[in-house]
PDBML (XML) file of the C-alpha atoms, coordinates in Angstrom:
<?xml version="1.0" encoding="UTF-8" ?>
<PDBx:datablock datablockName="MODEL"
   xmlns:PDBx="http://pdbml.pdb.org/schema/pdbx-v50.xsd"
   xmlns:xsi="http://www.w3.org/2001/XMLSchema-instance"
   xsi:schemaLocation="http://pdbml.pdb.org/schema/pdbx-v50.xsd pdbx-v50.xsd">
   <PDBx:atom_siteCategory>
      <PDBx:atom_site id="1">
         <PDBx:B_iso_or_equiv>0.00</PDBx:B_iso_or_equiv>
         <PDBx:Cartn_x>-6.712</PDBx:Cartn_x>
         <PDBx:Cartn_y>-5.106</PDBx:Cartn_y>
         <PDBx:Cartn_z>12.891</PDBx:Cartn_z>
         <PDBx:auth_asym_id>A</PDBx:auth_asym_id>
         <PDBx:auth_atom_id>CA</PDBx:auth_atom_id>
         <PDBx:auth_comp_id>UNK</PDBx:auth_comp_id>
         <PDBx:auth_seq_id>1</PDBx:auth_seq_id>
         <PDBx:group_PDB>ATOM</PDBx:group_PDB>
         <PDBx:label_alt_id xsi:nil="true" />
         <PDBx:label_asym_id>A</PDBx:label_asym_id>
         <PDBx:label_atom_id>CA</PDBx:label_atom_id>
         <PDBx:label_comp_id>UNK</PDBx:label_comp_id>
         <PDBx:label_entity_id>1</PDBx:label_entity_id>
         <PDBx:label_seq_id>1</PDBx:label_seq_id>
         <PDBx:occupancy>1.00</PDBx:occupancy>
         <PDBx:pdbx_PDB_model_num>1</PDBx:pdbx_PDB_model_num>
         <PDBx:type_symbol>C</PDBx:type_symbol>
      </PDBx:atom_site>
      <PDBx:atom_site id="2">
         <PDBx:B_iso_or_equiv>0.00</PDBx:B_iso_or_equiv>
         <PDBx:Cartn_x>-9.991</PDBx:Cartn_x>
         <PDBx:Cartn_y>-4.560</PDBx:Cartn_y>
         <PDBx:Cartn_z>11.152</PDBx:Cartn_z>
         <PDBx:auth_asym_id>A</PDBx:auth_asym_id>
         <PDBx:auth_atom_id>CA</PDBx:auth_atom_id>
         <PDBx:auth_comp_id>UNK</PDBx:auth_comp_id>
         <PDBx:auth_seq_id>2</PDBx:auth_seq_id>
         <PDBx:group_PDB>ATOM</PDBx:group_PDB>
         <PDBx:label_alt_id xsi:nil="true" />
         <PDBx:label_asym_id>A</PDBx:label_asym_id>
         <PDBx:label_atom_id>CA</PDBx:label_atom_id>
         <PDBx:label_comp_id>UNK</PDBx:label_comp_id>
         <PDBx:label_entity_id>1</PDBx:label_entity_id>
         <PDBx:label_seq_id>2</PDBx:label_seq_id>
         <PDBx:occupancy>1.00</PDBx:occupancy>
         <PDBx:pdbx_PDB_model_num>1</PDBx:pdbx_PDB_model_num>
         <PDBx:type_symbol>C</PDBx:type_symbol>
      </PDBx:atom_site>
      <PDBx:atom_site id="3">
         <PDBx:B_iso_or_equiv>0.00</PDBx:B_iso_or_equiv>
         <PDBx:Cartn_x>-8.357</PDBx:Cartn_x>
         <PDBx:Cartn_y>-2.774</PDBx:Cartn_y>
         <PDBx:Cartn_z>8.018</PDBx:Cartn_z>
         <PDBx:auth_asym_id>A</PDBx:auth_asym_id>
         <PDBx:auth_atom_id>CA</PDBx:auth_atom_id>
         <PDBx:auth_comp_id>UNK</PDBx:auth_comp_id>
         <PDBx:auth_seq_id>3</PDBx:auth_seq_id>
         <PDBx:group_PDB>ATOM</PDBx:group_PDB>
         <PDBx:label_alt_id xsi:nil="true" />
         <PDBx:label_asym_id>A</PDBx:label_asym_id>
         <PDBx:label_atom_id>CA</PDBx:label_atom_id>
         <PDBx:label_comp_id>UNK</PDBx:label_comp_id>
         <PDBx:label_entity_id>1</PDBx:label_entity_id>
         <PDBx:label_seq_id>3</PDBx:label_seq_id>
         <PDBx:occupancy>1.00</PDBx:occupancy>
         <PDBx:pdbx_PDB_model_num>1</PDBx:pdbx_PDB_model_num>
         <PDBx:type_symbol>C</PDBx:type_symbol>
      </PDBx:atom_site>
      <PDBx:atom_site id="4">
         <PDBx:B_iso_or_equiv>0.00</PDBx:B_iso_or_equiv>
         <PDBx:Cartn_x>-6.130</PDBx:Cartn_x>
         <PDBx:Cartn_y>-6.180</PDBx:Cartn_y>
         <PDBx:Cartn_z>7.461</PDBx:Cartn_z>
         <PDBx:auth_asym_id>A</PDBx:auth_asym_id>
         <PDBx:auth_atom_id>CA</PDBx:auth_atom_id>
         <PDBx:auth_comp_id>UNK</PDBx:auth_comp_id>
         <PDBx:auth_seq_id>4</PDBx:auth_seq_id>
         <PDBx:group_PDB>ATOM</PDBx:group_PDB>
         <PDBx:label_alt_id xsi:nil="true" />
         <PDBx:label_asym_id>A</PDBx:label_asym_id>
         <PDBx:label_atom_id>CA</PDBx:label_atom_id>
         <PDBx:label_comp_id>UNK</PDBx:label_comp_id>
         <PDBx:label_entity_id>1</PDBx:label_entity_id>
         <PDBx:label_seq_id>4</PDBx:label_seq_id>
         <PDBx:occupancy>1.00</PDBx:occupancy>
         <PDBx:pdbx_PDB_model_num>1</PDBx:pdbx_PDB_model_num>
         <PDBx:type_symbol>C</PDBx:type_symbol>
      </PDBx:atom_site>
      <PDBx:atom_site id="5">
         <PDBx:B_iso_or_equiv>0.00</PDBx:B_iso_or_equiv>
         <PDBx:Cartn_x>-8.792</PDBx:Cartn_x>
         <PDBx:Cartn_y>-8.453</PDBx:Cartn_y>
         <PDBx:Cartn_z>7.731</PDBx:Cartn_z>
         <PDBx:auth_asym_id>A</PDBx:auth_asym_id>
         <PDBx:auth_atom_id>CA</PDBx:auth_atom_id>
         <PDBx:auth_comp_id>UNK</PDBx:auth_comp_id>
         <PDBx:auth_seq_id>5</PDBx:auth_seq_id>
         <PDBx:group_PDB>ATOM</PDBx:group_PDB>
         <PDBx:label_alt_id xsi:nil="true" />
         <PDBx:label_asym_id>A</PDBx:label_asym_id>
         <PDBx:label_atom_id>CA</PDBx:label_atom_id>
         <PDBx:label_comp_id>UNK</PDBx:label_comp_id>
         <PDBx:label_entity_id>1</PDBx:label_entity_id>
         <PDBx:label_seq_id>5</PDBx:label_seq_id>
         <PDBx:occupancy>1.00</PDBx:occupancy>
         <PDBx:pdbx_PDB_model_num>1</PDBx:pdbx_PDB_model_num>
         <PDBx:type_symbol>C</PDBx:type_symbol>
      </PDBx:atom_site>
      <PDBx:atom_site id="6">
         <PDBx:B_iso_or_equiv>0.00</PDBx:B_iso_or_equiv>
         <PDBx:Cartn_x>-11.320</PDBx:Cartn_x>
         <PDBx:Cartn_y>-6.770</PDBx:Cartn_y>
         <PDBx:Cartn_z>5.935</PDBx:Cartn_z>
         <PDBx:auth_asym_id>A</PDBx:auth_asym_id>
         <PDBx:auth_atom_id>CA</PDBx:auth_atom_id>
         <PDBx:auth_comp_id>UNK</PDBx:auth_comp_id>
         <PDBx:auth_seq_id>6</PDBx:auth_seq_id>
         <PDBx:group_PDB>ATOM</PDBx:group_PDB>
         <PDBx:label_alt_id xsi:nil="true" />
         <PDBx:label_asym_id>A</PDBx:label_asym_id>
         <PDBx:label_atom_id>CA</PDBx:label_atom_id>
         <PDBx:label_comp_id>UNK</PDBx:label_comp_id>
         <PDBx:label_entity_id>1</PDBx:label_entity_id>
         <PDBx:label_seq_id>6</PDBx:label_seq_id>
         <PDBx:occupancy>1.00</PDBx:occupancy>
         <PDBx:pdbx_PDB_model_num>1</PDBx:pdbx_PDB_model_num>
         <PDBx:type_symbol>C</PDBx:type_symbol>
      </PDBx:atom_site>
      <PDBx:atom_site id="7">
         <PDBx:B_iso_or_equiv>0.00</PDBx:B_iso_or_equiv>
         <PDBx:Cartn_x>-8.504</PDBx:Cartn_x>
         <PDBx:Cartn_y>-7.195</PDBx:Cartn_y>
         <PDBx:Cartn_z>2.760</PDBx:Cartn_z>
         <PDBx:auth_asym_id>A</PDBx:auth_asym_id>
         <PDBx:auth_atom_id>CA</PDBx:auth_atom_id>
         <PDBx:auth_comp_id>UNK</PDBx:auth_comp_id>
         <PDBx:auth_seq_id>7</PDBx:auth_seq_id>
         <PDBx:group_PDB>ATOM</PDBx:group_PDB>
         <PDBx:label_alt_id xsi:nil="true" />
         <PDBx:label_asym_id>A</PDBx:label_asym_id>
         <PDBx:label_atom_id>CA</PDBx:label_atom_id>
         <PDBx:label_comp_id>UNK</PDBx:label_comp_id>
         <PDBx:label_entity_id>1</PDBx:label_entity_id>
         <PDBx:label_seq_id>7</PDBx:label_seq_id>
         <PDBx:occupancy>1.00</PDBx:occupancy>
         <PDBx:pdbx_PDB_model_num>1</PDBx:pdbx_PDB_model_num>
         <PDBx:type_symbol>C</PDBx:type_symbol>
      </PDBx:atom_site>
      <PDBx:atom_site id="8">
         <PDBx:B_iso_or_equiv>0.00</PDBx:B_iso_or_equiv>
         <PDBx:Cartn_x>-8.030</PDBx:Cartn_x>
         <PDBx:Cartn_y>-10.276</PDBx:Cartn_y>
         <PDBx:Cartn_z>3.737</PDBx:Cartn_z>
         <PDBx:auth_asym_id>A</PDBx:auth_asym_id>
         <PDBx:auth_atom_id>CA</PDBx:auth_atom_id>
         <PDBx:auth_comp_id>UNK</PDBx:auth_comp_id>
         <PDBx:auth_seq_id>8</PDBx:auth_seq_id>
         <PDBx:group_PDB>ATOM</PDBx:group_PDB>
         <PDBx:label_alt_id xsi:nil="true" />
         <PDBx:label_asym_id>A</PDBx:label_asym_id>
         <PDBx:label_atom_id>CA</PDBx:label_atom_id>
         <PDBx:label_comp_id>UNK</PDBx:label_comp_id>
         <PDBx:label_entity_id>1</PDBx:label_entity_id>
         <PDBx:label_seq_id>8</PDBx:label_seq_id>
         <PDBx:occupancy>1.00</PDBx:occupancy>
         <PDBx:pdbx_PDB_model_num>1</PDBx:pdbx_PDB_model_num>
         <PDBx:type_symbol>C</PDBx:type_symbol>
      </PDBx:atom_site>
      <PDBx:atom_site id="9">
         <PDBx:B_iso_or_equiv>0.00</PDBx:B_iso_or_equiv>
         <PDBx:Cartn_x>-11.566</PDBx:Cartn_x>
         <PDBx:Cartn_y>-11.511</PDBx:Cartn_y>
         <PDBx:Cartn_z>3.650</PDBx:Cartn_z>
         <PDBx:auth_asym_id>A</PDBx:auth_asym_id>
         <PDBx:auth_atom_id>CA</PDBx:auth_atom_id>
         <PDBx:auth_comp_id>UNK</PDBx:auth_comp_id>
         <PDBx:auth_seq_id>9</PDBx:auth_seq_id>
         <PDBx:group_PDB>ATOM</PDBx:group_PDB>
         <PDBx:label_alt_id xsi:nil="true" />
         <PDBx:label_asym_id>A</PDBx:label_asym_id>
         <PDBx:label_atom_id>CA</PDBx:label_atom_id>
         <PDBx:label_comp_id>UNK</PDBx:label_comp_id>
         <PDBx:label_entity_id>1</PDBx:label_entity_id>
         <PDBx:label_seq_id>9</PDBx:label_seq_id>
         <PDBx:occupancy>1.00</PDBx:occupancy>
         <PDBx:pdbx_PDB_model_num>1</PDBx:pdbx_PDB_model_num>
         <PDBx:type_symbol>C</PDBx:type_symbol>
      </PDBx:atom_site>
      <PDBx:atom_site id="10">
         <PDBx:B_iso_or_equiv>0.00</PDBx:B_iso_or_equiv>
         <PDBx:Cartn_x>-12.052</PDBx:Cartn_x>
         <PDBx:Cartn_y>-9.455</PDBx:Cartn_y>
         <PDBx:Cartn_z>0.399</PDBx:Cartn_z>
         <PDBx:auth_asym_id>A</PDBx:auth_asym_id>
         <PDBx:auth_atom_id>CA</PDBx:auth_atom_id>
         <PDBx:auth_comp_id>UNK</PDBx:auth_comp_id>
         <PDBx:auth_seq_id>10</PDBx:auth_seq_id>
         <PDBx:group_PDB>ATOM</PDBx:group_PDB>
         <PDBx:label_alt_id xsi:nil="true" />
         <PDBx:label_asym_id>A</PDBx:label_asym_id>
         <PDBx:label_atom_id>CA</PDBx:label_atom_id>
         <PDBx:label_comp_id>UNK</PDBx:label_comp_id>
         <PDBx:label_entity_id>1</PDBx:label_entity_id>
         <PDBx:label_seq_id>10</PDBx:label_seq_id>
         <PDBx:occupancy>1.00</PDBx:occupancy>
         <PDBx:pdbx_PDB_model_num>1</PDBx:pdbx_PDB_model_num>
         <PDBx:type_symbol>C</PDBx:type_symbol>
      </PDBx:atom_site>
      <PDBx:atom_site id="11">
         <PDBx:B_iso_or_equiv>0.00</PDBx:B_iso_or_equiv>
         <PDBx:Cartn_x>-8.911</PDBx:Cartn_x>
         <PDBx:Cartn_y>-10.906</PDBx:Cartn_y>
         <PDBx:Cartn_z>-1.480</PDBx:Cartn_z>
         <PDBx:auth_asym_id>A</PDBx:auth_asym_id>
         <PDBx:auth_atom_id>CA</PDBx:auth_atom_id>
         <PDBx:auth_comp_id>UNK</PDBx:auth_comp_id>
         <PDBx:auth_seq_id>11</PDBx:auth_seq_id>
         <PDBx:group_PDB>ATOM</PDBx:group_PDB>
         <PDBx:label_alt_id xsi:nil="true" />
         <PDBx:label_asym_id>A</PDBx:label_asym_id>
         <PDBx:label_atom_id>CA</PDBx:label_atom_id>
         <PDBx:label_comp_id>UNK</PDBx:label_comp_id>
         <PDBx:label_entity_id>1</PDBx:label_entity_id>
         <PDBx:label_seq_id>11</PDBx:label_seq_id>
         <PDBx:occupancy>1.00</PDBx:occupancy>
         <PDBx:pdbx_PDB_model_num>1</PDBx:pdbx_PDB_model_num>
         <PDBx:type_symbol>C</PDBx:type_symbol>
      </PDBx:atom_site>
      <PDBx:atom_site id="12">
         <PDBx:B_iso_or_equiv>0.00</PDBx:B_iso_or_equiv>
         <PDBx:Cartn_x>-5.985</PDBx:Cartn_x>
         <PDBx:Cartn_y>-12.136</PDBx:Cartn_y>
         <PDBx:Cartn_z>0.734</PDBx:Cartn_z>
         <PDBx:auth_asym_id>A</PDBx:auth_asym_id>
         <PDBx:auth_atom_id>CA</PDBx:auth_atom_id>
         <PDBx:auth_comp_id>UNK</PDBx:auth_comp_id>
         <PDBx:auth_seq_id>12</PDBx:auth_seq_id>
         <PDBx:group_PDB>ATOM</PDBx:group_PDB>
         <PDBx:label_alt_id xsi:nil="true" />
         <PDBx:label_asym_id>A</PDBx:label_asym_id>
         <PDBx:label_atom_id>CA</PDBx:label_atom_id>
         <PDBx:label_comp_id>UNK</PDBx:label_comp_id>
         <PDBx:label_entity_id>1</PDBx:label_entity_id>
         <PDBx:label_seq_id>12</PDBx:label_seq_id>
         <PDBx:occupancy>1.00</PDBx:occupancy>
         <PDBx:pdbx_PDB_model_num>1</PDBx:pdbx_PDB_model_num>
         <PDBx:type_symbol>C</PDBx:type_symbol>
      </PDBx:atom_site>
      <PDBx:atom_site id="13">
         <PDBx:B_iso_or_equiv>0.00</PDBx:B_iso_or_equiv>
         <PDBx:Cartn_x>-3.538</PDBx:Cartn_x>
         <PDBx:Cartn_y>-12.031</PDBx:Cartn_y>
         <PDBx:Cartn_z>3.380</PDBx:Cartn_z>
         <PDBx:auth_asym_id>A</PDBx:auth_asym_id>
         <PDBx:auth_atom_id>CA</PDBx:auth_atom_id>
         <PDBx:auth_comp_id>UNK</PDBx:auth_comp_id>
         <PDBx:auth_seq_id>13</PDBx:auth_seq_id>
         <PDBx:group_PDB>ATOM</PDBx:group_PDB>
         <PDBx:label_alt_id xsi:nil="true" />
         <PDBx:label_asym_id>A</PDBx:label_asym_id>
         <PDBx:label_atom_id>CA</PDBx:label_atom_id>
         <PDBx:label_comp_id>UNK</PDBx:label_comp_id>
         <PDBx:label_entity_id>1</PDBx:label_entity_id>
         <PDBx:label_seq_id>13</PDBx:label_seq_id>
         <PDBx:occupancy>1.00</PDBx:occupancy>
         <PDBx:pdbx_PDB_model_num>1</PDBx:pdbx_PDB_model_num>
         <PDBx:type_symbol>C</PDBx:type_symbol>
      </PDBx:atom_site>
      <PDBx:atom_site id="14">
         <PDBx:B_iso_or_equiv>0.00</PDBx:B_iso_or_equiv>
         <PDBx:Cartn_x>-0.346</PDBx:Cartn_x>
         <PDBx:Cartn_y>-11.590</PDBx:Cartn_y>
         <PDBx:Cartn_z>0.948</PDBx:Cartn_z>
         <PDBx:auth_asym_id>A</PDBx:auth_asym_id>
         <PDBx:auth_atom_id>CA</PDBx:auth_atom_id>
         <PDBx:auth_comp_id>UNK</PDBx:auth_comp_id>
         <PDBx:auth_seq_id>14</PDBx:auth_seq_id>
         <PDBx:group_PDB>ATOM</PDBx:group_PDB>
         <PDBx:label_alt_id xsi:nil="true" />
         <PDBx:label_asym_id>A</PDBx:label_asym_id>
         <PDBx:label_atom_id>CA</PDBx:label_atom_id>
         <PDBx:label_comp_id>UNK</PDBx:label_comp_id>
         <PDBx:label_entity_id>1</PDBx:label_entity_id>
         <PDBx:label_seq_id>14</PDBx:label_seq_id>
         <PDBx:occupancy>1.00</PDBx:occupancy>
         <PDBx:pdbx_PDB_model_num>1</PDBx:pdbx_PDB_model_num>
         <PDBx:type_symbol>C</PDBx:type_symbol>
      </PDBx:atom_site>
      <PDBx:atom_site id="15">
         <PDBx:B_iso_or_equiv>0.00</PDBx:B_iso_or_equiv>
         <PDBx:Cartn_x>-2.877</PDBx:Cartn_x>
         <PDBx:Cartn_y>-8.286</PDBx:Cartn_y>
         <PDBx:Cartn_z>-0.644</PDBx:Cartn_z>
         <PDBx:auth_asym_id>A</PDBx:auth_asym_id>
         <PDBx:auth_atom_id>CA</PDBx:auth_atom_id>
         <PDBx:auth_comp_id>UNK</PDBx:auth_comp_id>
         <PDBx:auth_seq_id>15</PDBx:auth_seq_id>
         <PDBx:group_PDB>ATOM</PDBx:group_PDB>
         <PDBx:label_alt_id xsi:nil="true" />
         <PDBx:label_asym_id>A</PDBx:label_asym_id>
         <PDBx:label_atom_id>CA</PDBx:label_atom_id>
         <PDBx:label_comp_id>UNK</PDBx:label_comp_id>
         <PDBx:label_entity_id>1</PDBx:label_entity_id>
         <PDBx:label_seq_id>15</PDBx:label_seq_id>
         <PDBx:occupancy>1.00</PDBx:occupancy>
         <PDBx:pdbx_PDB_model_num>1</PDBx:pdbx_PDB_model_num>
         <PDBx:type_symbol>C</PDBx:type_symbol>
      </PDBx:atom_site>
      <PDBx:atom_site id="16">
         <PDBx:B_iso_or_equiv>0.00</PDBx:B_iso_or_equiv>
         <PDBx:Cartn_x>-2.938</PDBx:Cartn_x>
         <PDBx:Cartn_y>-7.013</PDBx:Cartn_y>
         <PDBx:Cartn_z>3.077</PDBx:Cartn_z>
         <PDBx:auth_asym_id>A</PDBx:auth_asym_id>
         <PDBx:auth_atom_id>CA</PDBx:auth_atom_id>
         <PDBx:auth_comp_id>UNK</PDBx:auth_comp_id>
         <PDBx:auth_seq_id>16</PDBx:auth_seq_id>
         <PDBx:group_PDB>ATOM</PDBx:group_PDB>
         <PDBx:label_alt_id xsi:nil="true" />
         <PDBx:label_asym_id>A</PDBx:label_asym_id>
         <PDBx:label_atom_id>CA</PDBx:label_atom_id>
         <PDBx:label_comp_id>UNK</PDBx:label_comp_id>
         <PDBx:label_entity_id>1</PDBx:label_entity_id>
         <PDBx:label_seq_id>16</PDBx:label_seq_id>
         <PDBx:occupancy>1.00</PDBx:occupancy>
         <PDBx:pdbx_PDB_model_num>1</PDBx:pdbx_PDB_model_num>
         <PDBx:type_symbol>C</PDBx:type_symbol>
      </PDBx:atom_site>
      <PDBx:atom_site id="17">
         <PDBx:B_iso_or_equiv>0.00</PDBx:B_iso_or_equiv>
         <PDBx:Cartn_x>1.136</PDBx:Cartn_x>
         <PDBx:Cartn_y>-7.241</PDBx:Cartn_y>
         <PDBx:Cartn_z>2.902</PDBx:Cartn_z>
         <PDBx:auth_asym_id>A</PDBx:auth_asym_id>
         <PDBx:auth_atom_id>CA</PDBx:auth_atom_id>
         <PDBx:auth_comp_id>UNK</PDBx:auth_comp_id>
         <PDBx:auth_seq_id>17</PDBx:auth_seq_id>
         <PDBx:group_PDB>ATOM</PDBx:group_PDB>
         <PDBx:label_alt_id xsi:nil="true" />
         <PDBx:label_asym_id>A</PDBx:label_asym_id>
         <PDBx:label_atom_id>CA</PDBx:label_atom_id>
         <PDBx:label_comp_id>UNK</PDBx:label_comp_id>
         <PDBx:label_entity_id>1</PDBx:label_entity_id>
         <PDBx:label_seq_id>17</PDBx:label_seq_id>
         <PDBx:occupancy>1.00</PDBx:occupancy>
         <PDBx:pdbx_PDB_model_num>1</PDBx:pdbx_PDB_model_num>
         <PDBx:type_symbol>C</PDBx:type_symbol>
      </PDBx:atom_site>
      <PDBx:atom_site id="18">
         <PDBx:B_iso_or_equiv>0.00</PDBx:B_iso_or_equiv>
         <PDBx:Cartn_x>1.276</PDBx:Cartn_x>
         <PDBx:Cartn_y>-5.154</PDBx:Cartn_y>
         <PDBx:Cartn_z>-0.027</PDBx:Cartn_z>
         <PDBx:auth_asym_id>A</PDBx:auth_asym_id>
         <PDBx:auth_atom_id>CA</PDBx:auth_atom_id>
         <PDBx:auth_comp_id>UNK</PDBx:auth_comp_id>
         <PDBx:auth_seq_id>18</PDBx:auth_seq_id>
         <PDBx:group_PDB>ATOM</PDBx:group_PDB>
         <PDBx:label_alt_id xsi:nil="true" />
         <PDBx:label_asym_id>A</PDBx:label_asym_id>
         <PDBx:label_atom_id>CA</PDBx:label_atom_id>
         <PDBx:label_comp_id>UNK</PDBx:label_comp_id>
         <PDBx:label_entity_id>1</PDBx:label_entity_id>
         <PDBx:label_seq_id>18</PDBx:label_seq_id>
         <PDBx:occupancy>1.00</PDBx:occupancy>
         <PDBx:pdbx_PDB_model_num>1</PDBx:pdbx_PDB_model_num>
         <PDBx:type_symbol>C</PDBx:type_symbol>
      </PDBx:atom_site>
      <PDBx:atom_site id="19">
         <PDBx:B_iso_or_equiv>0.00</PDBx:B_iso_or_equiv>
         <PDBx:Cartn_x>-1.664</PDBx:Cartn_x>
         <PDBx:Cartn_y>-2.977</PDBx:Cartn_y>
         <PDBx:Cartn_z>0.901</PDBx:Cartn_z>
         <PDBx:auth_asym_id>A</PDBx:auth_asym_id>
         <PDBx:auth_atom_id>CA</PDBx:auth_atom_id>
         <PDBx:auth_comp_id>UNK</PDBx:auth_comp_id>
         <PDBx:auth_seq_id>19</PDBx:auth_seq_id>
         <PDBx:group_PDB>ATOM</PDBx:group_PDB>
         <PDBx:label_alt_id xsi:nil="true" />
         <PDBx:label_asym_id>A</PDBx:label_asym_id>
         <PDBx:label_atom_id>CA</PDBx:label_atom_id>
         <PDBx:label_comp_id>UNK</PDBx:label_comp_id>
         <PDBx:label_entity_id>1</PDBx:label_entity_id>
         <PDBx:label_seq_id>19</PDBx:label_seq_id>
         <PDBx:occupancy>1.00</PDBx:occupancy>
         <PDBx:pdbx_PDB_model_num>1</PDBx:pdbx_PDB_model_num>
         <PDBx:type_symbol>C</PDBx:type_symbol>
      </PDBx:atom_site>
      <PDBx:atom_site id="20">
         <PDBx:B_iso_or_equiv>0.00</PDBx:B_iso_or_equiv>
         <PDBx:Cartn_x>0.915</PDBx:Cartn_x>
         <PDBx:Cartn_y>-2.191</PDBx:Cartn_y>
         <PDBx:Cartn_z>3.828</PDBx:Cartn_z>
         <PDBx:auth_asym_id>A</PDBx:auth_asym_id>
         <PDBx:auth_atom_id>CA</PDBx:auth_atom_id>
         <PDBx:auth_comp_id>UNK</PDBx:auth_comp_id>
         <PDBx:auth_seq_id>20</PDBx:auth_seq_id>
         <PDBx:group_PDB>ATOM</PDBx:group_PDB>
         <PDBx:label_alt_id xsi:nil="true" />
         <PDBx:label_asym_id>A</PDBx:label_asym_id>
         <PDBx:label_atom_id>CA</PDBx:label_atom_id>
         <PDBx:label_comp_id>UNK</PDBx:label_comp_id>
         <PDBx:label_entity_id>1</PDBx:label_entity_id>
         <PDBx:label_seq_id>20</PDBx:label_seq_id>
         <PDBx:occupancy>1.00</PDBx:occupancy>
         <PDBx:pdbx_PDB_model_num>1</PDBx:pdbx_PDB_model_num>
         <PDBx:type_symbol>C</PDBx:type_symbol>
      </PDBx:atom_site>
      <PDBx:atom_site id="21">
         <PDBx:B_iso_or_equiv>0.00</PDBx:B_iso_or_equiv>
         <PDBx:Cartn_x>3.774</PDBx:Cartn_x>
         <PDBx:Cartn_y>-1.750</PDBx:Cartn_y>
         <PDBx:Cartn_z>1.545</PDBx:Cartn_z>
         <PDBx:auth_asym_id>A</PDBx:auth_asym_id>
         <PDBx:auth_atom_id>CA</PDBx:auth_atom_id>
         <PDBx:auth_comp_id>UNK</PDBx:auth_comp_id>
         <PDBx:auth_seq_id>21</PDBx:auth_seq_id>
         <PDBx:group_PDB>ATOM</PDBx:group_PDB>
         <PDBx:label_alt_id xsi:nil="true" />
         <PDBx:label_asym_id>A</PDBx:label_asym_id>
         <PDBx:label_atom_id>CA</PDBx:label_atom_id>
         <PDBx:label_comp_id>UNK</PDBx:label_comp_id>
         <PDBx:label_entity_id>1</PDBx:label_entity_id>
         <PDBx:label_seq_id>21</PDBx:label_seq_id>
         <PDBx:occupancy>1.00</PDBx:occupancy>
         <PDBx:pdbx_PDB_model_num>1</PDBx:pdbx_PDB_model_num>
         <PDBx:type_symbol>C</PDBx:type_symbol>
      </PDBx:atom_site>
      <PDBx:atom_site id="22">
         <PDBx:B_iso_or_equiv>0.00</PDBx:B_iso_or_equiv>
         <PDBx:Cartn_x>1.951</PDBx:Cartn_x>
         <PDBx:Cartn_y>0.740</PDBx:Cartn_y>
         <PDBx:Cartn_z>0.006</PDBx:Cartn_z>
         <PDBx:auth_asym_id>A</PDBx:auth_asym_id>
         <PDBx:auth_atom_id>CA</PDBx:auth_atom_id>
         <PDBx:auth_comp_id>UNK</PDBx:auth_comp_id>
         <PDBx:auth_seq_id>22</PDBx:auth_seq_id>
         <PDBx:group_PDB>ATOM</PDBx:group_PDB>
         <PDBx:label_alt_id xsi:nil="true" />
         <PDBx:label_asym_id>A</PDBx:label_asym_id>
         <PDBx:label_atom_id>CA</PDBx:label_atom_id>
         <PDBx:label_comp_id>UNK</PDBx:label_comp_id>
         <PDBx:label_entity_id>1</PDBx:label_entity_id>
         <PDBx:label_seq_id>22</PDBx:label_seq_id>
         <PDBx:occupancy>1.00</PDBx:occupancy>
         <PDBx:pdbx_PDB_model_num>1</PDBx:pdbx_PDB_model_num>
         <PDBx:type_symbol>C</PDBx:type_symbol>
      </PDBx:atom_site>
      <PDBx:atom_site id="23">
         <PDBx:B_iso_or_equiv>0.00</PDBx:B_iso_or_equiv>
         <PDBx:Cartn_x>0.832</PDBx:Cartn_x>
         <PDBx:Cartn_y>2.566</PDBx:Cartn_y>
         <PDBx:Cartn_z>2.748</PDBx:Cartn_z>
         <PDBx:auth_asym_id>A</PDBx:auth_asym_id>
         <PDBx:auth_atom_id>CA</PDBx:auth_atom_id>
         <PDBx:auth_comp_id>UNK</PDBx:auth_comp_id>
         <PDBx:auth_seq_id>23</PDBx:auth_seq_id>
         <PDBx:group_PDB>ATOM</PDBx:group_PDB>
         <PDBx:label_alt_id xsi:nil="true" />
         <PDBx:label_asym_id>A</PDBx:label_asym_id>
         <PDBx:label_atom_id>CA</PDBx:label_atom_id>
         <PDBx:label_comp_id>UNK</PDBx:label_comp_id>
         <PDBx:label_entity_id>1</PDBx:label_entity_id>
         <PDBx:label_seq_id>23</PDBx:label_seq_id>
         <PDBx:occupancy>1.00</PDBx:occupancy>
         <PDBx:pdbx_PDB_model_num>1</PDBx:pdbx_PDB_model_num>
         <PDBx:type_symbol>C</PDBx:type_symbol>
      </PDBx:atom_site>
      <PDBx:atom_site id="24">
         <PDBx:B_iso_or_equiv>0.00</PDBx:B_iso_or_equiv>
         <PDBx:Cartn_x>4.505</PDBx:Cartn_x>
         <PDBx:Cartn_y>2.794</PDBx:Cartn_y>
         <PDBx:Cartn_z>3.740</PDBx:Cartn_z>
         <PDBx:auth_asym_id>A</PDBx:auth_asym_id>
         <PDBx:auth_atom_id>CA</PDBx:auth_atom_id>
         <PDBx:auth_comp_id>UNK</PDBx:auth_comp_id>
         <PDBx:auth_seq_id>24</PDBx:auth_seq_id>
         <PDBx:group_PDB>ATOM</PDBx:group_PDB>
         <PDBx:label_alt_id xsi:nil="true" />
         <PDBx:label_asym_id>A</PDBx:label_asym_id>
         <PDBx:label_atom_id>CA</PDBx:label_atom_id>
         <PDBx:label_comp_id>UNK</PDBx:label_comp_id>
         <PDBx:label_entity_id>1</PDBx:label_entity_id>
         <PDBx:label_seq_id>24</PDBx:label_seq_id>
         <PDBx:occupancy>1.00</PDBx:occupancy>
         <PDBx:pdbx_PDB_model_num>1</PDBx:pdbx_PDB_model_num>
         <PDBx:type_symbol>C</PDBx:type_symbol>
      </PDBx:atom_site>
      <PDBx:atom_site id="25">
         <PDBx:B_iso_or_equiv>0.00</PDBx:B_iso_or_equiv>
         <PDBx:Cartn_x>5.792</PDBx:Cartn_x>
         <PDBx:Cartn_y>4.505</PDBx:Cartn_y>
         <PDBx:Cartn_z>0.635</PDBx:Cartn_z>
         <PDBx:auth_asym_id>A</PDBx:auth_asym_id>
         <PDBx:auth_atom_id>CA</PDBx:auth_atom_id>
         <PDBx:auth_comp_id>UNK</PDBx:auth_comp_id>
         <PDBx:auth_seq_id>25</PDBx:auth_seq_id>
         <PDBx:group_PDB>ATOM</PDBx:group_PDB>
         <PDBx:label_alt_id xsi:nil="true" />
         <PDBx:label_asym_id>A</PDBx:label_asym_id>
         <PDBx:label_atom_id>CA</PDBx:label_atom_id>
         <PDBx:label_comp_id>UNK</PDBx:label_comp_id>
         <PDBx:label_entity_id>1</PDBx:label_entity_id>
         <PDBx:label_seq_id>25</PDBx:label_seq_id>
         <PDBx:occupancy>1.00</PDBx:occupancy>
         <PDBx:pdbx_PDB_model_num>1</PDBx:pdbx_PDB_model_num>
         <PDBx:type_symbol>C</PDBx:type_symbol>
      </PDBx:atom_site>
   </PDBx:atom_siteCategory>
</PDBx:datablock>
C-alpha cells in the first residue's frame, strides 16, 4: 500500500502497474 501510492503521487497509477510488472520479472 504505501509503495503504490507513493508512485502514484510521484508520477501515476498506470507507473505503479508497471513498477509491479517489473518487480515480477
Amino acid at each position: 500500500w504505501p509503495l503504490t501510492s507513493a508512485v502514484v503521487a510521484a508520477s501515476d497509477w498506470p507507473t505503479a502497474c508497471l513498477m509491479w510488472a517489473a518487480a515480477h520479472l
